[in-house]
C-alpha atoms as a PDB file:
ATOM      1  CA  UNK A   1     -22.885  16.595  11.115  1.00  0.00           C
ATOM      2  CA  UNK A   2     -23.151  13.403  11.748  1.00  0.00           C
ATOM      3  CA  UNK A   3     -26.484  11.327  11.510  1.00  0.00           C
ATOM      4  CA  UNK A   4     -27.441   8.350  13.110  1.00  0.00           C
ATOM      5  CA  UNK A   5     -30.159   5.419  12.611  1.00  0.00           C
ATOM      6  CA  UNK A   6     -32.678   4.812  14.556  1.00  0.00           C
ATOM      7  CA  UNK A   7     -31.764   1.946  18.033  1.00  0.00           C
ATOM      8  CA  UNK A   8     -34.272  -0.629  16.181  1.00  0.00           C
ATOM      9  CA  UNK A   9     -32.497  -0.547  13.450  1.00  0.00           C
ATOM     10  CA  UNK A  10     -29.150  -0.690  14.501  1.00  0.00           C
ATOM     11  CA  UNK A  11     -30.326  -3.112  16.477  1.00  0.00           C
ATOM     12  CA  UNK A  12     -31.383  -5.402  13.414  1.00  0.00           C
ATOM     13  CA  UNK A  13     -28.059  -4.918  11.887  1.00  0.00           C
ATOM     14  CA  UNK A  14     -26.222  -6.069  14.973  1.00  0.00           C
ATOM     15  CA  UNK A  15     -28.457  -8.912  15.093  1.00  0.00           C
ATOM     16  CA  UNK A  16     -28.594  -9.940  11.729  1.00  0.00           C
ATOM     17  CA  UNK A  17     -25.463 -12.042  10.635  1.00  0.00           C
ATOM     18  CA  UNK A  18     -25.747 -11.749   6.896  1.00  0.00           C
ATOM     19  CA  UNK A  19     -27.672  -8.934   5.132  1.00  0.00           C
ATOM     20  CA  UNK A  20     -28.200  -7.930   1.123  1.00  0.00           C
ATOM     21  CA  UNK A  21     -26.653  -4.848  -0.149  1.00  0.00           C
ATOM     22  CA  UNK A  22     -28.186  -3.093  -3.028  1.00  0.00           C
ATOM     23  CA  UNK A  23     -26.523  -0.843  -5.320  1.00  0.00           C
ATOM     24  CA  UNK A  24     -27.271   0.515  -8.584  1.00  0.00           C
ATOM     25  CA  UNK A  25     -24.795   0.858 -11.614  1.00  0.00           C
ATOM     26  CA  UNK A  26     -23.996   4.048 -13.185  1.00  0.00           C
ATOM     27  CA  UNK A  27     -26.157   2.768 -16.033  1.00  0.00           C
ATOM     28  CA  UNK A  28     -28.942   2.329 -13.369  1.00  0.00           C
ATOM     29  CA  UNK A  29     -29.276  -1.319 -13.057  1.00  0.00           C
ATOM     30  CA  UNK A  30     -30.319  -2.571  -9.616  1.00  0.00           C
ATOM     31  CA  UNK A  31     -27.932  -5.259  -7.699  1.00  0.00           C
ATOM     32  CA  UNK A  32     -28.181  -6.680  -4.562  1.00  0.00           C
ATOM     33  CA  UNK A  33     -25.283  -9.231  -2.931  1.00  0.00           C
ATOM     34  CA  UNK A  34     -25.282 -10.968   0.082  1.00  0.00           C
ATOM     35  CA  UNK A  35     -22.723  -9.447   2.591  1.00  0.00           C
ATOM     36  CA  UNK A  36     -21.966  -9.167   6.245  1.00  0.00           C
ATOM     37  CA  UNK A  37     -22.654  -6.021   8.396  1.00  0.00           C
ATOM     38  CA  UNK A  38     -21.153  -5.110  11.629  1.00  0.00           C
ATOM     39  CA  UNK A  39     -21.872  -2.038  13.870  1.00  0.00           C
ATOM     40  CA  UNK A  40     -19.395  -0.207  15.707  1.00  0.00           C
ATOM     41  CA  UNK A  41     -20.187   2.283  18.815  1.00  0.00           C
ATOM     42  CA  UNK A  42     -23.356   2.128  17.146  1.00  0.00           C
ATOM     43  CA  UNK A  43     -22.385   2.825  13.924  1.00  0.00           C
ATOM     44  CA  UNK A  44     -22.955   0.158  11.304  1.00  0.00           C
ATOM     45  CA  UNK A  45     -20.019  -0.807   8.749  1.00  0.00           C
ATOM     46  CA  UNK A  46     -18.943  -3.161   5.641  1.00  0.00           C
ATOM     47  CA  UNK A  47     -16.122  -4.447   4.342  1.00  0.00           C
ATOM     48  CA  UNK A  48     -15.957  -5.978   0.790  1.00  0.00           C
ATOM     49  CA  UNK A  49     -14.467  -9.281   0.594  1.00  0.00           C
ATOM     50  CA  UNK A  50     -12.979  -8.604  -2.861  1.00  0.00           C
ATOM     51  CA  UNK A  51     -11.606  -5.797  -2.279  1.00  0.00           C
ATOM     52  CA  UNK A  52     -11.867  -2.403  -4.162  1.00  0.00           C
ATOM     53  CA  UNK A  53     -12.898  -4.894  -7.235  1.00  0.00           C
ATOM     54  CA  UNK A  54     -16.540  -6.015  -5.647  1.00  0.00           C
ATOM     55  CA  UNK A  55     -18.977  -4.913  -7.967  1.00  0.00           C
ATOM     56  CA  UNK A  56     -21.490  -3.771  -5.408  1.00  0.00           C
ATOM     57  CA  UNK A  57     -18.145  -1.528  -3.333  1.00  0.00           C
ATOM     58  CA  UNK A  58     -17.621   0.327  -6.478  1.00  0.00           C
ATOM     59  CA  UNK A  59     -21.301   0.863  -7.066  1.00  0.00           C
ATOM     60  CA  UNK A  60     -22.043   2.121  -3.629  1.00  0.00           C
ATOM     61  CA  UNK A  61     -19.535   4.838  -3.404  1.00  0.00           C
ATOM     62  CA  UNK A  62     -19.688   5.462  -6.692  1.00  0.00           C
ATOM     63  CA  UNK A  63     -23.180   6.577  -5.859  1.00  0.00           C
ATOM     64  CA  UNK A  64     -22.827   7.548  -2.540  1.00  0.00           C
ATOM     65  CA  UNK A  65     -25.823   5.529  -1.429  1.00  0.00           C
ATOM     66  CA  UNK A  66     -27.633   2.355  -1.929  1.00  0.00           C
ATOM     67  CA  UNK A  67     -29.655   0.602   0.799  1.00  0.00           C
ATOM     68  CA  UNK A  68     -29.140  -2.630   2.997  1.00  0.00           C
ATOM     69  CA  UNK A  69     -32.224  -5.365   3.545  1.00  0.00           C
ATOM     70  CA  UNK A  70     -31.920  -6.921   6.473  1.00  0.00           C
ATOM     71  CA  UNK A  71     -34.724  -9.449   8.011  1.00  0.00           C
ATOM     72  CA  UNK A  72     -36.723  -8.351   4.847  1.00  0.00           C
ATOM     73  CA  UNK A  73     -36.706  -4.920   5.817  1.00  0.00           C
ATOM     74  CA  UNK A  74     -34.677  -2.157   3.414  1.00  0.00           C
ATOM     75  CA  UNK A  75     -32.760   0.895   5.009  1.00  0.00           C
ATOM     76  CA  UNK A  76     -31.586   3.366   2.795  1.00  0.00           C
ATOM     77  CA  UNK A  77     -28.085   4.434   3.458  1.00  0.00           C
ATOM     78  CA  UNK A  78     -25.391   6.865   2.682  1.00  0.00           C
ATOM     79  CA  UNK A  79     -21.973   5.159   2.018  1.00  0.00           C
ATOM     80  CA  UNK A  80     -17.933   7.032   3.087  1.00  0.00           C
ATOM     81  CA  UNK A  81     -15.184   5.168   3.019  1.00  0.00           C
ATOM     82  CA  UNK A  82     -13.329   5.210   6.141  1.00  0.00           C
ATOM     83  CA  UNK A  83      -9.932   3.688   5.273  1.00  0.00           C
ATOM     84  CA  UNK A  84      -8.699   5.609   9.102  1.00  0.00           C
ATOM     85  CA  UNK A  85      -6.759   2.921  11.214  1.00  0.00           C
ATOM     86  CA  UNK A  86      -8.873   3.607  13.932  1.00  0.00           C
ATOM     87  CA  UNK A  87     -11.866   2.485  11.799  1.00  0.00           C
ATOM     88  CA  UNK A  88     -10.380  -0.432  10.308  1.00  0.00           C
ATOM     89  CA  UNK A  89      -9.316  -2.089  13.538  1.00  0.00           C
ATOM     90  CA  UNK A  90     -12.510  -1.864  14.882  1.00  0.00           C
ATOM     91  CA  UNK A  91     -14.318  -3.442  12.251  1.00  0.00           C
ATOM     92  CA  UNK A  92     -11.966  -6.036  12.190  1.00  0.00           C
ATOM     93  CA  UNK A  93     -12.432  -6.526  16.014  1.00  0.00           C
ATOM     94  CA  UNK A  94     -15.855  -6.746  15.339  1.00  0.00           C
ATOM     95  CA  UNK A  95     -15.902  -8.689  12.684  1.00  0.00           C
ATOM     96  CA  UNK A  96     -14.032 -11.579  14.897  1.00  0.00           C
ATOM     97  CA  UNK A  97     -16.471 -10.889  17.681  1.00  0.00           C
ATOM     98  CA  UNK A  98     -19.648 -11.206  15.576  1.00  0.00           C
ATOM     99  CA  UNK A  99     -18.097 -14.119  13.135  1.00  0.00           C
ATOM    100  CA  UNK A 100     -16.072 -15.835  15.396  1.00  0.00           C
ATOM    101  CA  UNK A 101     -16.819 -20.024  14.028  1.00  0.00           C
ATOM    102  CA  UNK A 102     -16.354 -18.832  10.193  1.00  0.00           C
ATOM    103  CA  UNK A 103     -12.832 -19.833   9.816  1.00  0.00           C
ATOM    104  CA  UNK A 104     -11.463 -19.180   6.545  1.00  0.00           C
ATOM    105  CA  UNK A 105     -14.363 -16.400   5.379  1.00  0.00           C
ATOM    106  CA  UNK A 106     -13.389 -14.742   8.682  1.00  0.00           C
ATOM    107  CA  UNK A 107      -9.646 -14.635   7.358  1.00  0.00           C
ATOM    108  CA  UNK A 108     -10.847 -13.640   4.006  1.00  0.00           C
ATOM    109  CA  UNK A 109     -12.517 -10.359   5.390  1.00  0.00           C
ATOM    110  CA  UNK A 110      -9.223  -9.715   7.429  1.00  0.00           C
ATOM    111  CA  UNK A 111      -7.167  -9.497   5.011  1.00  0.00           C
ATOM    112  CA  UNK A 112      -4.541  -6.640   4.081  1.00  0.00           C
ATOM    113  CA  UNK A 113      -5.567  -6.143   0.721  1.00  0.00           C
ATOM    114  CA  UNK A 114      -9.262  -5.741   1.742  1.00  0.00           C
ATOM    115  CA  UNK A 115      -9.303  -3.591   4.808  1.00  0.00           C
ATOM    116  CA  UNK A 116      -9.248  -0.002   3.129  1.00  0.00           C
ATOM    117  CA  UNK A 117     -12.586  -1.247   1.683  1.00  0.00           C
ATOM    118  CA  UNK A 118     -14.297  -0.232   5.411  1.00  0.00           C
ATOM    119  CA  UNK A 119     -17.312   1.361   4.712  1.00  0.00           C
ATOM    120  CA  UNK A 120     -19.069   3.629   7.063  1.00  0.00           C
ATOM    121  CA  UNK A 121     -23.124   3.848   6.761  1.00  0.00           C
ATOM    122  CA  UNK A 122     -25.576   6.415   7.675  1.00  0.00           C
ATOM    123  CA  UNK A 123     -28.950   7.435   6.824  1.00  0.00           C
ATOM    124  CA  UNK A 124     -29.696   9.338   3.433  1.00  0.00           C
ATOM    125  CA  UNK A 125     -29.657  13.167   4.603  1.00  0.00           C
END
């Protein structure tokens, strides 16, 4: 079953153009990154920018869960890949809706080699 966050909260995502994620290492150490967030039929998603090699990707499904602060507030989430085409394109499309003006760090998130790092987020169950 699928869960869902709260409209408020979804709504800050939406609103929110850049947002830290925090993950822990396997060793336990706490990092957080700044990253971009998008939400998708109310959904919210991430894409890392380096591919499967970003530190805080590997970290959060590694774990399964980390949490995202956005406007100062932190959400814990649950993290599942979601490589599915269907996913993928629209995160991309929303990606160029939400970051339209940001050029070449729009490109960068758009690129083959990083789009099976789509990450679907939920609330801890």
């Amino acid at each position: 079953m699928t869960a869902y966050f709260p409209k408020a909260v979804i709504e800050r995502f939406d609103a929110t153009k850049t947002v830290d994620i925090e993950t822990r290492s396997a060793k336990g150490t706490k990092h957080s990154v700044p990253i971009w967030i998008v939400v998708v039929d109310g959904v919210p998603y991430v894409r890392s920018v380096r591919g499967p090699a970003g530190r805080w990707y590997r970290e959060l499904l590694a774990r399964g869960e980390g949490a995202v602060i956005a406007v100062g507030k932190r959400t814990p989430v649950r993290a599942t890949h979601d490589g599915s085409a269907k996913a993928i394109e629209a995160v991309s499309a929303a990606l160029r809706h939400k970051y339209p003006r940001s050029g070449q760090s729009l490109g960068s998130m758009l690129r083959a080699d990083v789009l099976d790092t789509t990450v679907r987020l939920e609330p801890p169950v």
